[in-house]
PDB file of N, CA and C in Angstrom:
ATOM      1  N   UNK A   1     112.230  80.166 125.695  1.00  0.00           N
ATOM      2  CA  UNK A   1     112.398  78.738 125.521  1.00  0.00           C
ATOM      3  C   UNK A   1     112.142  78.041 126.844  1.00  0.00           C
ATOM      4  N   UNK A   2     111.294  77.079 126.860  1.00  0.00           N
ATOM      5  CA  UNK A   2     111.191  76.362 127.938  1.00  0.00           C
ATOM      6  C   UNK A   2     111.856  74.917 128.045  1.00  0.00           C
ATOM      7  N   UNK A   3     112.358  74.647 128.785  1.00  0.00           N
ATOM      8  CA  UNK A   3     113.142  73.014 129.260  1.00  0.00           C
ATOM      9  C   UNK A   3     112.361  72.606 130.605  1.00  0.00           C
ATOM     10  N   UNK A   4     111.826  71.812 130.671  1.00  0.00           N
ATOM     11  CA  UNK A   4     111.204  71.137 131.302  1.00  0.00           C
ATOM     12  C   UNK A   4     110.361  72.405 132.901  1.00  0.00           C
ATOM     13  N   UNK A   5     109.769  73.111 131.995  1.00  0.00           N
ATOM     14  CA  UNK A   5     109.321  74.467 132.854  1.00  0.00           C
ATOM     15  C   UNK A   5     107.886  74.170 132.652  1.00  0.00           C
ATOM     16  N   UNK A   6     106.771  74.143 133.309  1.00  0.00           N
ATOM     17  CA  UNK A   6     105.717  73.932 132.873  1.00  0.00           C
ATOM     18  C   UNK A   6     104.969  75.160 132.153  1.00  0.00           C
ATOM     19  N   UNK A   7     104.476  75.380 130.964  1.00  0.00           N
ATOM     20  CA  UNK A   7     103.810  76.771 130.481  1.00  0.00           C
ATOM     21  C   UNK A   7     102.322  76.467 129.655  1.00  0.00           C
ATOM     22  N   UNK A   8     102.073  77.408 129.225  1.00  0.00           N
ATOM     23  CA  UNK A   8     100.562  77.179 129.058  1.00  0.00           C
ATOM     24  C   UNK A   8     100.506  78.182 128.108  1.00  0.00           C
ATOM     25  N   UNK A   9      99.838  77.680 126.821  1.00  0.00           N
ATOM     26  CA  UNK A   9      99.716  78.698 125.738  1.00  0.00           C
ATOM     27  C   UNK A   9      98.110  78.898 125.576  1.00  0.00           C
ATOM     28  N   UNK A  10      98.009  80.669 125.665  1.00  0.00           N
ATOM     29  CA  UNK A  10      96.764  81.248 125.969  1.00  0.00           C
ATOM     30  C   UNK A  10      96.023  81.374 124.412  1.00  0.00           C
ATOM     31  N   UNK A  11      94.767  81.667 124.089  1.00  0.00           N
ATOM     32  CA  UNK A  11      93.988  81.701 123.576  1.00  0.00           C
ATOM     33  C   UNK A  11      94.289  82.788 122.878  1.00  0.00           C
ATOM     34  N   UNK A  12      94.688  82.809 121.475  1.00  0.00           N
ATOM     35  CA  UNK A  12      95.107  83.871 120.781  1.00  0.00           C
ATOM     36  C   UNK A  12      96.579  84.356 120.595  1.00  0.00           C
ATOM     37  N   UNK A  13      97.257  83.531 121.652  1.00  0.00           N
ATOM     38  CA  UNK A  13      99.023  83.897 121.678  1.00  0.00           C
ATOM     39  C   UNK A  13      99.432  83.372 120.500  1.00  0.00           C
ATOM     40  N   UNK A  14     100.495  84.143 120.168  1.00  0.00           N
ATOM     41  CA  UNK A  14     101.248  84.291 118.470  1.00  0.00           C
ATOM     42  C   UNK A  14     102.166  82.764 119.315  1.00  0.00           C
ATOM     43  N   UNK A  15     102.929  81.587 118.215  1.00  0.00           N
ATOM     44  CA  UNK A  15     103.693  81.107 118.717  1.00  0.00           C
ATOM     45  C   UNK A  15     104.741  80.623 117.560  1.00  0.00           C
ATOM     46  N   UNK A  16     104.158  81.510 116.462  1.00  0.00           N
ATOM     47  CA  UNK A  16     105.479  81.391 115.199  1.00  0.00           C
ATOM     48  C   UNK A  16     104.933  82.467 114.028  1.00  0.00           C
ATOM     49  N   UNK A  17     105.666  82.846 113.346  1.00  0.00           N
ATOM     50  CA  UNK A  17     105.678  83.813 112.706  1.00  0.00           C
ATOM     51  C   UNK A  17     106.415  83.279 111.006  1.00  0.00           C
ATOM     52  N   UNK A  18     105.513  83.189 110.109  1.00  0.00           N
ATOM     53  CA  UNK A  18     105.920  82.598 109.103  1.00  0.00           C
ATOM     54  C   UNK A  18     106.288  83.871 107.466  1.00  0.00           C
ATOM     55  N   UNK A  19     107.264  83.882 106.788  1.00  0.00           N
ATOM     56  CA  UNK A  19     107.028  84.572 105.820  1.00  0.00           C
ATOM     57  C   UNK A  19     107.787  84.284 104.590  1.00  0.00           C
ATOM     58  N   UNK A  20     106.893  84.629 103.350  1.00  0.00           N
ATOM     59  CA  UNK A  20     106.936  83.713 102.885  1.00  0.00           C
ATOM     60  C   UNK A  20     107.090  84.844 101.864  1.00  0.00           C
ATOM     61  N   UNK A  21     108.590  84.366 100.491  1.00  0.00           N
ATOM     62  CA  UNK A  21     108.889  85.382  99.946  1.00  0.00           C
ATOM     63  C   UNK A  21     109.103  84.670  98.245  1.00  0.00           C
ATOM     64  N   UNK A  22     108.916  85.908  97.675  1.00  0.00           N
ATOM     65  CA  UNK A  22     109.210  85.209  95.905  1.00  0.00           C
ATOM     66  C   UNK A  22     110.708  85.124  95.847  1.00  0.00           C
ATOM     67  N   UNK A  23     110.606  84.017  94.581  1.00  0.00           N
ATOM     68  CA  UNK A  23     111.413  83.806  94.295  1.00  0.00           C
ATOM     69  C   UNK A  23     112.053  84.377  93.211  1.00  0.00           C
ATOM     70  N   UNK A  24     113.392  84.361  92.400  1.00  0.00           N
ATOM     71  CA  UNK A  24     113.918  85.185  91.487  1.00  0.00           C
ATOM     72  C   UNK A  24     113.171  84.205  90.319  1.00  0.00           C
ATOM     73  N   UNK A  25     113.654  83.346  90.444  1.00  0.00           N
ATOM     74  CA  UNK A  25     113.994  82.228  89.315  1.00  0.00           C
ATOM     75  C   UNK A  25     112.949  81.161  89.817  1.00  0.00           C
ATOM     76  N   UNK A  26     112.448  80.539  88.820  1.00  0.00           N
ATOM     77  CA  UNK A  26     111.284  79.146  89.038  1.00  0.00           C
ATOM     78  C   UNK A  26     112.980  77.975  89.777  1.00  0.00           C
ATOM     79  N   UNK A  27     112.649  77.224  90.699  1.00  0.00           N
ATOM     80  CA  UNK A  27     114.023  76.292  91.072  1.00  0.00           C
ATOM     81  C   UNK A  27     114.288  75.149  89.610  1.00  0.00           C
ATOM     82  N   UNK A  28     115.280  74.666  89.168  1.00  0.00           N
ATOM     83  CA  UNK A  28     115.106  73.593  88.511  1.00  0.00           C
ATOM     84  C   UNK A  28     114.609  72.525  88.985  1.00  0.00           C
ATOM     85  N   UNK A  29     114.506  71.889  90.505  1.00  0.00           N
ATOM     86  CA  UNK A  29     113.578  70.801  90.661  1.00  0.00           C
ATOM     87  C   UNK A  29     112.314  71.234  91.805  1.00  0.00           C
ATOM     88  N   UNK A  30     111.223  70.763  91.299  1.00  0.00           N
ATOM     89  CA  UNK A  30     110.343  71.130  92.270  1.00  0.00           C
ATOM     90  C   UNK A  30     109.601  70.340  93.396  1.00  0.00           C
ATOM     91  N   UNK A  31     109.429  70.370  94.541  1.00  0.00           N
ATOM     92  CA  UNK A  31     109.128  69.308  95.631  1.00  0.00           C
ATOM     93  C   UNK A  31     107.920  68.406  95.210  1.00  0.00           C
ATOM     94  N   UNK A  32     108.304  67.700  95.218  1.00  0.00           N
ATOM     95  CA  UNK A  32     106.840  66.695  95.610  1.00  0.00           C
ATOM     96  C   UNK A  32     107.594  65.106  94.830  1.00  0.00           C
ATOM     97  N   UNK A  33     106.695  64.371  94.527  1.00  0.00           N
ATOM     98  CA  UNK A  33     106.687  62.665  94.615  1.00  0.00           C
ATOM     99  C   UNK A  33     107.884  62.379  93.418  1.00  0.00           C
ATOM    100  N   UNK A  34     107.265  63.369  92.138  1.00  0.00           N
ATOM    101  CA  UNK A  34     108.534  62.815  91.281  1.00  0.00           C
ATOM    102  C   UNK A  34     109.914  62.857  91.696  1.00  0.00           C
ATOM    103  N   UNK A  35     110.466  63.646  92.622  1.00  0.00           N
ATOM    104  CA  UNK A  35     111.709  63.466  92.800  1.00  0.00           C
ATOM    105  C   UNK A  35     112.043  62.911  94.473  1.00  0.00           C
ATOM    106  N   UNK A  36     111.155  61.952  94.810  1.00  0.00           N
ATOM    107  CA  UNK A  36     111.329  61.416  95.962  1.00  0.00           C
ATOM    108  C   UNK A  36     110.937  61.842  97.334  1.00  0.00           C
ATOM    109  N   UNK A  37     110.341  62.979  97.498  1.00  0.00           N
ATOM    110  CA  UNK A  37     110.473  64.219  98.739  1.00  0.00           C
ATOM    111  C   UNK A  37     109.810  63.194  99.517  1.00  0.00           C
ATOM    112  N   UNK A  38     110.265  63.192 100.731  1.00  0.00           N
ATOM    113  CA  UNK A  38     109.777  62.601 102.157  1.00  0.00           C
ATOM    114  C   UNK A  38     108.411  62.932 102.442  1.00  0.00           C
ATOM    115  N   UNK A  39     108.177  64.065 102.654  1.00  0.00           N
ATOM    116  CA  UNK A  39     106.667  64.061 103.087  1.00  0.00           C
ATOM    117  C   UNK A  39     105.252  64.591 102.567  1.00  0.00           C
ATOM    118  N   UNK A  40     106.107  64.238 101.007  1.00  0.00           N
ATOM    119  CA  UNK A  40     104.757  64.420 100.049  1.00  0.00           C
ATOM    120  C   UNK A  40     103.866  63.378  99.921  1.00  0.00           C
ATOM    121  N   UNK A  41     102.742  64.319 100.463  1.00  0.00           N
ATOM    122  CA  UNK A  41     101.142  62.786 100.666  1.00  0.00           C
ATOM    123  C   UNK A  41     100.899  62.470 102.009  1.00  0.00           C
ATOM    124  N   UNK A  42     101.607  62.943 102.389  1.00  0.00           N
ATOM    125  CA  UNK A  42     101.879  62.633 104.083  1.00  0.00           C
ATOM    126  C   UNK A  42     100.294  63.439 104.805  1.00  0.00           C
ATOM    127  N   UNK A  43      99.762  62.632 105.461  1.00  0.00           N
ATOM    128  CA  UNK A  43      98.497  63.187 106.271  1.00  0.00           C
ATOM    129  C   UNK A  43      98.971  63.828 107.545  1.00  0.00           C
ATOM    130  N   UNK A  44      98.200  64.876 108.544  1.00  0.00           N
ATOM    131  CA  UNK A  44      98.280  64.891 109.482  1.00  0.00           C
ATOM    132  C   UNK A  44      98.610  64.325 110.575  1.00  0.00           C
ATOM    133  N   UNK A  45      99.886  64.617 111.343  1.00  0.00           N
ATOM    134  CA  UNK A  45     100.775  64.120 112.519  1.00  0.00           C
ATOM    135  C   UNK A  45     101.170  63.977 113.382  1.00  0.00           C
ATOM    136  N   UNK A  46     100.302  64.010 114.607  1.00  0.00           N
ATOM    137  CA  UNK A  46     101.023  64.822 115.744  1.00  0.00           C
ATOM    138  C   UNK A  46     102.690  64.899 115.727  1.00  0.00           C
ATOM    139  N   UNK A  47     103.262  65.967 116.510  1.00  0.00           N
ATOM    140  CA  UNK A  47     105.174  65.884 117.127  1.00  0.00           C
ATOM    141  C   UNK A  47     105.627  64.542 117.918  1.00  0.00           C
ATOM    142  N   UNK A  48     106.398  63.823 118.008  1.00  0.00           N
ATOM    143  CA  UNK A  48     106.116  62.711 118.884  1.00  0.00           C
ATOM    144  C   UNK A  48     106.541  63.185 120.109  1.00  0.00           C
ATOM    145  N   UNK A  49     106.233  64.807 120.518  1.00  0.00           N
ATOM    146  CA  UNK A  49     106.383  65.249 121.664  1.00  0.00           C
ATOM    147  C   UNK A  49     105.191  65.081 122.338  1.00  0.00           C
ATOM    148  N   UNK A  50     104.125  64.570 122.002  1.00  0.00           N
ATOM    149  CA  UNK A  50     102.824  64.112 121.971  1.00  0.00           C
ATOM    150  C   UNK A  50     102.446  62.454 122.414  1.00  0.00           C
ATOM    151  N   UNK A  51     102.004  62.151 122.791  1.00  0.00           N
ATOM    152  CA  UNK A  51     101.763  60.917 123.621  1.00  0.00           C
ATOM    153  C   UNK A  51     100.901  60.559 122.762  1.00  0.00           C
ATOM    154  N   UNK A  52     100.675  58.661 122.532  1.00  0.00           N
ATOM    155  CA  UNK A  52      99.493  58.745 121.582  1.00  0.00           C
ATOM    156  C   UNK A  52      98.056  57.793 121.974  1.00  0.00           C
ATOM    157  N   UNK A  53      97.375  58.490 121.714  1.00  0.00           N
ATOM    158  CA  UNK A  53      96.126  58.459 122.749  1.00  0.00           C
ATOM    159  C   UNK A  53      95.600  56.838 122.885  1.00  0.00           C
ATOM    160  N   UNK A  54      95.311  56.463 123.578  1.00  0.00           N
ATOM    161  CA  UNK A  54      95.251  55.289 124.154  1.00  0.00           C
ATOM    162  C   UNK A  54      93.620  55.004 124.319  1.00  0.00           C
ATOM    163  N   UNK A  55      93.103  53.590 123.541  1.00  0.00           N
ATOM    164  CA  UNK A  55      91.707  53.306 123.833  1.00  0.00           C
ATOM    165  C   UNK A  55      91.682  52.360 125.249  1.00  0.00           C
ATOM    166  N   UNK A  56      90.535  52.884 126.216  1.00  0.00           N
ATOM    167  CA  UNK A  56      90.780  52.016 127.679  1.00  0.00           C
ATOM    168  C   UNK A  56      89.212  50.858 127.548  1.00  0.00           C
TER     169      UNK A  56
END
């Protein structure tokens, strides 16, 4: 974990590890618009750990 350490992520470095498993049962509600979900439809975002780019 870095806190204000400067680091540099190399070309090919792993930096999350995702997995992704069945389920028993279908859920009774399922994500998306009919039941309100926040970021269904949602386009691409940067983190607002990200600065946002500026026309000069």
């Amino acid at each position: 974990r870095a806190h204000d350490v400067p680091f540099m992520i190399e070309h090919g470095q792993r930096v999350c590890t995702l997995t992704f498993e069945r389920m028993l049962q279908r859920p009774d509600k399922l994500y998306g618009a009919a039941i309100g979900s926040s970021y269904q439809g949602q386009g691409l975002i940067l983190s607002k750990h990200f600065l946002p780019e500026t026309n000069h």
